[in-house]
N, C-alpha and C. Protein backbone atom coordinates (compact mmCIF):
# COMPACT_ATOMS: atom_id res chain seq x y z
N UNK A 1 11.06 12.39 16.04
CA UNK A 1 11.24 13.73 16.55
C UNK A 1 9.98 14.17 17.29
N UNK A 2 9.84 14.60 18.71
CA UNK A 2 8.76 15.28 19.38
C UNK A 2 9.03 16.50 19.36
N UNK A 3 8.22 17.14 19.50
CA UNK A 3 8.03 19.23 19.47
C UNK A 3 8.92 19.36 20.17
N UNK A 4 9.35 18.77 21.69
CA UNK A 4 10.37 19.18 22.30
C UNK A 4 12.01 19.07 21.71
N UNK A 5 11.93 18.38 20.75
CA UNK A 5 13.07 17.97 20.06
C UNK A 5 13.10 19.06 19.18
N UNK A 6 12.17 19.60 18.22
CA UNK A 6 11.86 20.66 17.34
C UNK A 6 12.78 21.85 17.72
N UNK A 7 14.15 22.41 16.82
CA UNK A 7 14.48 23.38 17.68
C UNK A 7 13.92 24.37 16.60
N UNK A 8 13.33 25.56 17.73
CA UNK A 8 12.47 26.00 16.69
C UNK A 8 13.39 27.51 16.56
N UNK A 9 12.94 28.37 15.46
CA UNK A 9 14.00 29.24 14.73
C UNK A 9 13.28 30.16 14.11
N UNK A 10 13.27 31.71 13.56
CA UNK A 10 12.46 32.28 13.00
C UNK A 10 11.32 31.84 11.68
N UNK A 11 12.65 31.05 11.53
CA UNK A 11 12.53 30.80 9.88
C UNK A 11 11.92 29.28 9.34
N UNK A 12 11.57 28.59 10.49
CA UNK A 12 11.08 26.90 10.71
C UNK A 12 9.63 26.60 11.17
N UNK A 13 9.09 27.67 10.82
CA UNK A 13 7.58 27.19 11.04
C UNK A 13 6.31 28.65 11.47
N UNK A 14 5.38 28.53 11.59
CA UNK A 14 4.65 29.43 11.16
C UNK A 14 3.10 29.29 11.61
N UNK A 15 1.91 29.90 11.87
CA UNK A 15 0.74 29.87 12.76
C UNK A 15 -0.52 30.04 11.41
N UNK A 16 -1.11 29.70 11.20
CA UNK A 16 -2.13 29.70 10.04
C UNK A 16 -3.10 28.45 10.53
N UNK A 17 -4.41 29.79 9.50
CA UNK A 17 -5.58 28.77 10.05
C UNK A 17 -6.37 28.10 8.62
N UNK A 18 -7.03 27.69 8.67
CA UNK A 18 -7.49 26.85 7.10
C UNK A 18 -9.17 26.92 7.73
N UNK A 19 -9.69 26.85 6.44
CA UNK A 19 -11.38 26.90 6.80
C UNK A 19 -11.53 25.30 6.09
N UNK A 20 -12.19 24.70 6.90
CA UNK A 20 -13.18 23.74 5.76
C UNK A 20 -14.25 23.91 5.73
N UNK A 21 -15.12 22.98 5.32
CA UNK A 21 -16.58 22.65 5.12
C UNK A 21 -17.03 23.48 4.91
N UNK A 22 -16.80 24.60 4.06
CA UNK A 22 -17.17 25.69 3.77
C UNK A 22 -17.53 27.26 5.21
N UNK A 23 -17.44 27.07 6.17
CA UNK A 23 -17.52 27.76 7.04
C UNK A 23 -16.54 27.94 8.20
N UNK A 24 -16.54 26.32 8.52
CA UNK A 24 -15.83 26.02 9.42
C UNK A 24 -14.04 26.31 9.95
N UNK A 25 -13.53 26.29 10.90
CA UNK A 25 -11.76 26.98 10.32
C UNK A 25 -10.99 25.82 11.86
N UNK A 26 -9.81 26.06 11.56
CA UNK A 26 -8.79 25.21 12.36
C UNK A 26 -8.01 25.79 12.39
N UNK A 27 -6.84 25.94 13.56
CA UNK A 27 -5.59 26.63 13.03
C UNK A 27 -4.18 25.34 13.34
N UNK A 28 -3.50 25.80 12.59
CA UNK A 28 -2.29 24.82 13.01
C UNK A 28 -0.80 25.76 13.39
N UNK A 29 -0.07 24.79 13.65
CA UNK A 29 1.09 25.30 13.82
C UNK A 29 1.98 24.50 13.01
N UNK A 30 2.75 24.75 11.71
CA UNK A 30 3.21 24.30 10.70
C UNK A 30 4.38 23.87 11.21
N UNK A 31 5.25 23.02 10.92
CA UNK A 31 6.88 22.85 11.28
C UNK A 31 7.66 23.03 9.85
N UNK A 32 8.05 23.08 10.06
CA UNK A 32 8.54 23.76 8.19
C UNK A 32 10.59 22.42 8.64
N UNK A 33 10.86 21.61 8.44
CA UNK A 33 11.71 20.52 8.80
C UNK A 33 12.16 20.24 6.96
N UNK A 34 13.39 19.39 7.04
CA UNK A 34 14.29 19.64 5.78
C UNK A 34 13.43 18.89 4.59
N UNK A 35 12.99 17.80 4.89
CA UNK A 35 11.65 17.39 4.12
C UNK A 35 10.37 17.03 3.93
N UNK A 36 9.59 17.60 5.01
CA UNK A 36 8.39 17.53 5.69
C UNK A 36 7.68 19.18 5.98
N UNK A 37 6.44 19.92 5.44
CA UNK A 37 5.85 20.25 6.35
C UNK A 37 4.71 19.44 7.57
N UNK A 38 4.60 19.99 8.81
CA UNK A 38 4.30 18.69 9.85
C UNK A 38 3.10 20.06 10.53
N UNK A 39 2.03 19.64 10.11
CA UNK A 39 0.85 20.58 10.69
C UNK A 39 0.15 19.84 12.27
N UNK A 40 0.34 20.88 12.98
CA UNK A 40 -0.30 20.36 14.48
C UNK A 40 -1.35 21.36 14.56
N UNK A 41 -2.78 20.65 14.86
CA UNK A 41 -4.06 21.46 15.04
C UNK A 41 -3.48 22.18 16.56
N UNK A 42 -3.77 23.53 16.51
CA UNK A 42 -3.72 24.30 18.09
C UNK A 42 -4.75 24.98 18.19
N UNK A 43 -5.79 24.76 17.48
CA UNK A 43 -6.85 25.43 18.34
C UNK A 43 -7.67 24.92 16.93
N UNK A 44 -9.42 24.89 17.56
CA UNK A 44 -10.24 24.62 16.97
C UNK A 44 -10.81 25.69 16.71
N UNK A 45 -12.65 25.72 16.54
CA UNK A 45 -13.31 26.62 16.02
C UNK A 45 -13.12 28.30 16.19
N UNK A 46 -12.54 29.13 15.69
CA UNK A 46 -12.84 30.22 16.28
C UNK A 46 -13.57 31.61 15.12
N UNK A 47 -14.30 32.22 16.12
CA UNK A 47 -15.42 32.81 15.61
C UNK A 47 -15.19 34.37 15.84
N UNK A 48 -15.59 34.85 15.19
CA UNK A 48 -15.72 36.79 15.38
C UNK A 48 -16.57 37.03 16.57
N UNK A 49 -16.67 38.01 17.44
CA UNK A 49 -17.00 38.56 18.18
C UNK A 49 -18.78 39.02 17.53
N UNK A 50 -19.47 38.81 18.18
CA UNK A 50 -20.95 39.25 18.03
C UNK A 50 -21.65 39.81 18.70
N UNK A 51 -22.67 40.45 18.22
CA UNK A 51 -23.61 41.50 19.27
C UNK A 51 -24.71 40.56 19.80
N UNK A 52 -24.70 38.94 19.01
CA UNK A 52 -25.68 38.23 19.19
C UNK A 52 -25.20 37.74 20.54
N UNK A 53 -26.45 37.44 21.52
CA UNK A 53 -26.29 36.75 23.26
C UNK A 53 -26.14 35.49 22.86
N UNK A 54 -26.84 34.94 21.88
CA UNK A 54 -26.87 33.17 21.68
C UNK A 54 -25.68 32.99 21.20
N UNK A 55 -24.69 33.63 20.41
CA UNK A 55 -23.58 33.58 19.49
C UNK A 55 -22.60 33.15 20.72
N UNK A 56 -22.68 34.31 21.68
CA UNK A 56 -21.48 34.20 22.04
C UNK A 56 -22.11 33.23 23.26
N UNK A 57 -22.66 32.47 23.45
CA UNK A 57 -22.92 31.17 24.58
C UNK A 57 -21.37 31.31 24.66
N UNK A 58 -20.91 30.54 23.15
CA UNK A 58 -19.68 29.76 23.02
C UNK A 58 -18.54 30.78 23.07
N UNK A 59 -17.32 29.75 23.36
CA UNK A 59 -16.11 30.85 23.37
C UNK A 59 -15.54 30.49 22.82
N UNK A 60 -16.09 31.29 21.21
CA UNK A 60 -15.02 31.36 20.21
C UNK A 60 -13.58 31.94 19.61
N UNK A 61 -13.51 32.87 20.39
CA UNK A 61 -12.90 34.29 19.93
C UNK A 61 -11.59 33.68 20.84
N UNK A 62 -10.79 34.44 20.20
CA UNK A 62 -9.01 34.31 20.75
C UNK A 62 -8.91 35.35 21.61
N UNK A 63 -8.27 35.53 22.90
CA UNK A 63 -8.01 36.59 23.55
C UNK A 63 -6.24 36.82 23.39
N UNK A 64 -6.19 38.16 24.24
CA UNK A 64 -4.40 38.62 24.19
C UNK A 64 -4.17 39.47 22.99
N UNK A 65 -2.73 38.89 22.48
CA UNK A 65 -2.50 39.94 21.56
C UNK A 65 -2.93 39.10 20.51
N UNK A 66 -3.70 39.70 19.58
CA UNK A 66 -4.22 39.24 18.48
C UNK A 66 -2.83 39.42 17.18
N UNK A 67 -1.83 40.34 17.28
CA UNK A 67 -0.80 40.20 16.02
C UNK A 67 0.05 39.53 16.28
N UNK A 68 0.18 38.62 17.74
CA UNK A 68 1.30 37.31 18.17
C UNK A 68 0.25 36.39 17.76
N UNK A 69 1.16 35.83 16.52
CA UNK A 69 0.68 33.97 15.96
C UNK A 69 0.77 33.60 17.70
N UNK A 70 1.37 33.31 18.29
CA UNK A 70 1.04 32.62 19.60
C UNK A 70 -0.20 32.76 20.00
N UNK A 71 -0.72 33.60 20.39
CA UNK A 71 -1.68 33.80 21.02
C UNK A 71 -2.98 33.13 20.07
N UNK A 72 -2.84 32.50 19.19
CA UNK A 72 -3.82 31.67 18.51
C UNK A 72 -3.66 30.23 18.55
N UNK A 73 -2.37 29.56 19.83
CA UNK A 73 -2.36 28.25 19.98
C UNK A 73 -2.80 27.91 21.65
N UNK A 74 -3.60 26.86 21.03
CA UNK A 74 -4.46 26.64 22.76
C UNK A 74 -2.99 25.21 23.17
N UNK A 75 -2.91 25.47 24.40
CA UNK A 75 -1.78 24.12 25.11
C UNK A 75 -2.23 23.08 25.14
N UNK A 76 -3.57 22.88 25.29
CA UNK A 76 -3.92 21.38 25.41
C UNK A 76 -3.68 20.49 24.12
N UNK A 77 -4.37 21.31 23.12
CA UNK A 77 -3.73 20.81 21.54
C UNK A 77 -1.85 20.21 21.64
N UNK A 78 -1.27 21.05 22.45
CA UNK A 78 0.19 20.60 21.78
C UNK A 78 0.19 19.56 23.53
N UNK A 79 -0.19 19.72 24.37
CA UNK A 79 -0.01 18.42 25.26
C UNK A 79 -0.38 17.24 25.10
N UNK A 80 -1.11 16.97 23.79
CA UNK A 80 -2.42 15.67 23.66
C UNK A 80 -0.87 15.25 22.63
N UNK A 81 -0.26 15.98 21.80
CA UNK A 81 1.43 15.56 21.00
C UNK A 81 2.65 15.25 21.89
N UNK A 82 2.60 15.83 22.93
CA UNK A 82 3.91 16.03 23.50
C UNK A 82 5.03 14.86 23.16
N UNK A 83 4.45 14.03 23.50
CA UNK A 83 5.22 12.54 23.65
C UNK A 83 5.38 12.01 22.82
N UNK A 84 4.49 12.84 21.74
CA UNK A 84 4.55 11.63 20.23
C UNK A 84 5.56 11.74 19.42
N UNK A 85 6.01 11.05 18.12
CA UNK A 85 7.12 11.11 17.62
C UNK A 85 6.43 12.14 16.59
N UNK A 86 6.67 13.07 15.54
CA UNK A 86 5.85 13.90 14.59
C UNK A 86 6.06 12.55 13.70
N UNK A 87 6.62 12.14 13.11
CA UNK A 87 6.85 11.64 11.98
C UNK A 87 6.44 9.85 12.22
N UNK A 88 5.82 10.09 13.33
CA UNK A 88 4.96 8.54 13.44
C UNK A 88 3.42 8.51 13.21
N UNK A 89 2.76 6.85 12.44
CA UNK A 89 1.18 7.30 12.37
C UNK A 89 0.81 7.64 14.09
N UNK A 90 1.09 7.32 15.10
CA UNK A 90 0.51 7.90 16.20
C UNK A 90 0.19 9.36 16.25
N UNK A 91 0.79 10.16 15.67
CA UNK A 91 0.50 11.50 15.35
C UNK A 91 -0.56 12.02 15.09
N UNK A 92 -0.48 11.05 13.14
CA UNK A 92 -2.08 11.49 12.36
C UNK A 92 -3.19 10.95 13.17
N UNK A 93 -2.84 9.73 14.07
CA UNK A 93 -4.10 9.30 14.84
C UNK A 93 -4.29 10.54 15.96
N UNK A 94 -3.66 10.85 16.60
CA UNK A 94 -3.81 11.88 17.99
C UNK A 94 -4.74 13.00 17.82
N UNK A 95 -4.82 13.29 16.34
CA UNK A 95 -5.70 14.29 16.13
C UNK A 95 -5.93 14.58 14.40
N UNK A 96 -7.21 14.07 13.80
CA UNK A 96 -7.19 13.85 12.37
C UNK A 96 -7.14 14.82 11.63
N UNK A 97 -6.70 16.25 12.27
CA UNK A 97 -6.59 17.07 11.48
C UNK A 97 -5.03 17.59 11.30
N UNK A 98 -3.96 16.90 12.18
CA UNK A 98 -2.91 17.00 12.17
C UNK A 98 -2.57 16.60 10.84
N UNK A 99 -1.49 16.85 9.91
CA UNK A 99 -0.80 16.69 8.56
C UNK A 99 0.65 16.44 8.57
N UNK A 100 1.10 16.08 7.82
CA UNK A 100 2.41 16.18 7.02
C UNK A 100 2.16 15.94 5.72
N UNK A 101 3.34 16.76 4.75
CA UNK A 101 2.77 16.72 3.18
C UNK A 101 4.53 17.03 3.39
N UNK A 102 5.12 15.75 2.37
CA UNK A 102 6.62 15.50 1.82
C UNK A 102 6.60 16.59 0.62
N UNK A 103 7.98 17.48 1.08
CA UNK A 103 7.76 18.40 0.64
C UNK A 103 8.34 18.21 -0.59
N UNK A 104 8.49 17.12 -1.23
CA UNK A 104 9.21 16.46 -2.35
C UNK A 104 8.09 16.28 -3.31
N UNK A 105 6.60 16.21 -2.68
CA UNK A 105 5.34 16.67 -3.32
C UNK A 105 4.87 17.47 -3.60
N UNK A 106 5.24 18.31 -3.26
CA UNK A 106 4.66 19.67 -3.16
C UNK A 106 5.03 20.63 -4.95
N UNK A 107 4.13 20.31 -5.57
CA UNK A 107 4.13 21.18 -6.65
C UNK A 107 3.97 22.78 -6.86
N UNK A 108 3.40 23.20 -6.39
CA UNK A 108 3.57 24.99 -6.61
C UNK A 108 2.83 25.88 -5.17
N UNK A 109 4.04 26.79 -4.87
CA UNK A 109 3.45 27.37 -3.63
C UNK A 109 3.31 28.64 -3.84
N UNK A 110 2.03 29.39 -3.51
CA UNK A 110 1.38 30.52 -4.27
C UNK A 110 1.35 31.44 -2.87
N UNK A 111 1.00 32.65 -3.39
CA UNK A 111 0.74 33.66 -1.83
C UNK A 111 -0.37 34.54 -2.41
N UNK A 112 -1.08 34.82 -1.96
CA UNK A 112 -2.09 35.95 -2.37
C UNK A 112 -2.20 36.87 -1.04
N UNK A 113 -2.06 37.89 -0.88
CA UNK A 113 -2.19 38.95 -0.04
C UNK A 113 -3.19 39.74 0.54
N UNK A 114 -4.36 39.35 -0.53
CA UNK A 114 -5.88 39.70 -0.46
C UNK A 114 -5.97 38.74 0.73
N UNK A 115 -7.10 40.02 1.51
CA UNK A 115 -7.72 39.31 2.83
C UNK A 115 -8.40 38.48 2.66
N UNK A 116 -8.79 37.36 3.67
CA UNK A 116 -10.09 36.43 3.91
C UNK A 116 -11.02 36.77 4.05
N UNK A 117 -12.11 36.41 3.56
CA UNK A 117 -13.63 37.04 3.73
C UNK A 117 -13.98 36.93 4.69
N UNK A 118 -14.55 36.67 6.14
CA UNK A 118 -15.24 36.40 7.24
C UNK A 118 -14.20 36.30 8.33
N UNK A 119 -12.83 36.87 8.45
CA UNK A 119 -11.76 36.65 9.17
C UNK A 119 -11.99 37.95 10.39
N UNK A 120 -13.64 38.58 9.81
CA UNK A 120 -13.13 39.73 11.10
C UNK A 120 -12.64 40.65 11.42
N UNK A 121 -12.56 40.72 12.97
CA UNK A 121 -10.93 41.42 13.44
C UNK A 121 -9.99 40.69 13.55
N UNK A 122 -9.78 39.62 13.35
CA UNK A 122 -8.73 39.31 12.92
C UNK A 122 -7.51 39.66 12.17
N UNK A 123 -5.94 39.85 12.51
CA UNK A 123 -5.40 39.89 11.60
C UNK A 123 -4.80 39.43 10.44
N UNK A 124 -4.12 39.44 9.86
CA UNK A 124 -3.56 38.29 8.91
C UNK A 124 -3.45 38.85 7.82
N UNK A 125 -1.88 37.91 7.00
CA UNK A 125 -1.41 38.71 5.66
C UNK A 125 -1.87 37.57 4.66
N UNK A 126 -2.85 37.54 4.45
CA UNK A 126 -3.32 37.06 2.93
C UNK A 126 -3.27 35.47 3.10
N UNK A 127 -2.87 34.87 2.34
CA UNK A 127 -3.01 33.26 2.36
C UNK A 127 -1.62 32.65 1.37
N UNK A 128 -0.85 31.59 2.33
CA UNK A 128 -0.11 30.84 1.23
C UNK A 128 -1.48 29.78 0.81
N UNK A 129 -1.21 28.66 -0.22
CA UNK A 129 -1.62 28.25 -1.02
C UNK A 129 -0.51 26.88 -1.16
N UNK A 130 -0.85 25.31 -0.87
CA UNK A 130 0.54 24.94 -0.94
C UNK A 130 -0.43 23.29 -2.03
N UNK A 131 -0.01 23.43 -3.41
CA UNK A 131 -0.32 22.05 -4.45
C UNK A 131 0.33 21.10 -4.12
N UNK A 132 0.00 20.42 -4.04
CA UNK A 132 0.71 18.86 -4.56
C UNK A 132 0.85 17.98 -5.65
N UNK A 133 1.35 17.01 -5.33
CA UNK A 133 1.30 16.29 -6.92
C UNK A 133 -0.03 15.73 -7.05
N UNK A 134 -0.98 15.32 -6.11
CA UNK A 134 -2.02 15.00 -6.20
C UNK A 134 -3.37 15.94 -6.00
N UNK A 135 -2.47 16.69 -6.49
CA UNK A 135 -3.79 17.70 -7.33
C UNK A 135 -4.72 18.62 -5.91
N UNK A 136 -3.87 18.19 -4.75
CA UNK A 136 -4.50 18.67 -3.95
C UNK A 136 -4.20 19.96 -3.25
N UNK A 137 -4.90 21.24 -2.93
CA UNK A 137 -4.41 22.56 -2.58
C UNK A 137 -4.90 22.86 -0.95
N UNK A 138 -4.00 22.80 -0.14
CA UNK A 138 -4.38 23.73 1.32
C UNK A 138 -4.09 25.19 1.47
N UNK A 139 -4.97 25.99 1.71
CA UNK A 139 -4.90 27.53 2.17
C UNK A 139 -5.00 27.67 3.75
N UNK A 140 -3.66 28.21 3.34
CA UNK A 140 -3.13 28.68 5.00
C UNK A 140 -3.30 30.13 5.33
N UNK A 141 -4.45 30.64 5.80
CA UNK A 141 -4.52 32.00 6.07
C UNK A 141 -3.50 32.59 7.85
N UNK A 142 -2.54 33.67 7.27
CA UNK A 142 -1.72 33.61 8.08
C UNK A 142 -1.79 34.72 8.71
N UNK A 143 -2.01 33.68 9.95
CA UNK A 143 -2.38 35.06 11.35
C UNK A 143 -1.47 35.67 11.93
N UNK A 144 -2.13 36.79 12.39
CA UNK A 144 -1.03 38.06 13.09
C UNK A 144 -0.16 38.74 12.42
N UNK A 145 0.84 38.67 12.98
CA UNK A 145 1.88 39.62 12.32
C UNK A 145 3.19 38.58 11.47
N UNK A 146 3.04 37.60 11.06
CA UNK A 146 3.90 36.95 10.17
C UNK A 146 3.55 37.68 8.72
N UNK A 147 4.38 37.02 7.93
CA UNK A 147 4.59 37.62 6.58
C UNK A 147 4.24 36.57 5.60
N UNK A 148 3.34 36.39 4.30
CA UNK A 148 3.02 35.43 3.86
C UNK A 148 3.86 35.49 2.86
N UNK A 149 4.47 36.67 2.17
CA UNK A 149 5.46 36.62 1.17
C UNK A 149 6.77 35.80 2.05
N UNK A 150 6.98 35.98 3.28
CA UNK A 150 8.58 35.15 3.47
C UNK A 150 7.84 33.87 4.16
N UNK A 151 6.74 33.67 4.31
CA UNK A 151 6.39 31.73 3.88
C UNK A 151 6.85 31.34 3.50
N UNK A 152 5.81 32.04 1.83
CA UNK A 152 5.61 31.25 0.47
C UNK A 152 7.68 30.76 0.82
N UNK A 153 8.61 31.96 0.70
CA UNK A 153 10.22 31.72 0.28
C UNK A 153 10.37 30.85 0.92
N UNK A 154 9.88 30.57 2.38
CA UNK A 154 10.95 29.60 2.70
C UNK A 154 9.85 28.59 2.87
N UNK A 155 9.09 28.05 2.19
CA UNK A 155 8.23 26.72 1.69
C UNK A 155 8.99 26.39 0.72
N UNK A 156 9.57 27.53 -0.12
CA UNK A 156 10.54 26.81 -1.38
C UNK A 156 11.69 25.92 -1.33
């Protein structure tokens, strides 16, 4: 299946960003599919707005409407996929932060509503939370104007 194949639907996928390395953040664009979530990185680092001149060298910050999840996916991210199959390793190779997690693994999916600490102006409703059987937890802080309570439901 390629993204263009993806027919996409209110209710089939979703815009959230994840921090690692303790600072650092990514955002993806989730596919929410009958037994797969299928995470595609769409944009890399992005940063709050600063009064600092050296800060903003870089262009971190998202422009547009900040409460459209869209407006937090860059195109080149989903052109570097276009062609690929989601559910092939060419995928996880195309970009190592891309995912899929069988949702037949997936042990307990949590929502917390409390904001992110360092998120800014940014918007966003709180964070799903998604376990696995291997003990492992991703936080999806969910941007704009989506709803993290009707995620978490339809992660179930």
């Amino acid at each position: 299946m390629r993204i263009s194949e993806f027919e996409f639907t209110s209710d089939n996928h979703f815009v959230a960003m994840e921090y690692y390395w303790l600072i650092l953040n990514r955002t993806f664009l989730v596919l929410i599919t009958d037994d797969q979530l299928i995470g595609i990185k769409v944009h890399g680092l992005i940063g709050a707005e600063s009064s600092d001149a050296l800060a903003n060298l870089l262009p971190l910050t998202v422009d547009g409407d900040l409460q459209n999840p869209y407006s937090y996916i860059s195109a080149k991210y989903i052109e570097r996929i276009k062609g690929i199959d989601l559910k092939s390793h060419d995928f996880l190779k195309a970009n190592d932060s891309n995912f899929r997690i069988n949702k037949s693994d997936i042990v307990e999916i949590t929502y917390d509503k409390n904001k992110k600490w360092g998120m800014g102006h940014y918007p966003h409703d709180g964070k799903v939370y998604v376990k696995t059987r291997d003990n492992k937890k991703r936080e999806f802080i969910i941007l704009g104007a989506q709803s993290g309570q009707d995620i978490k439901s339809r992660l179930r």
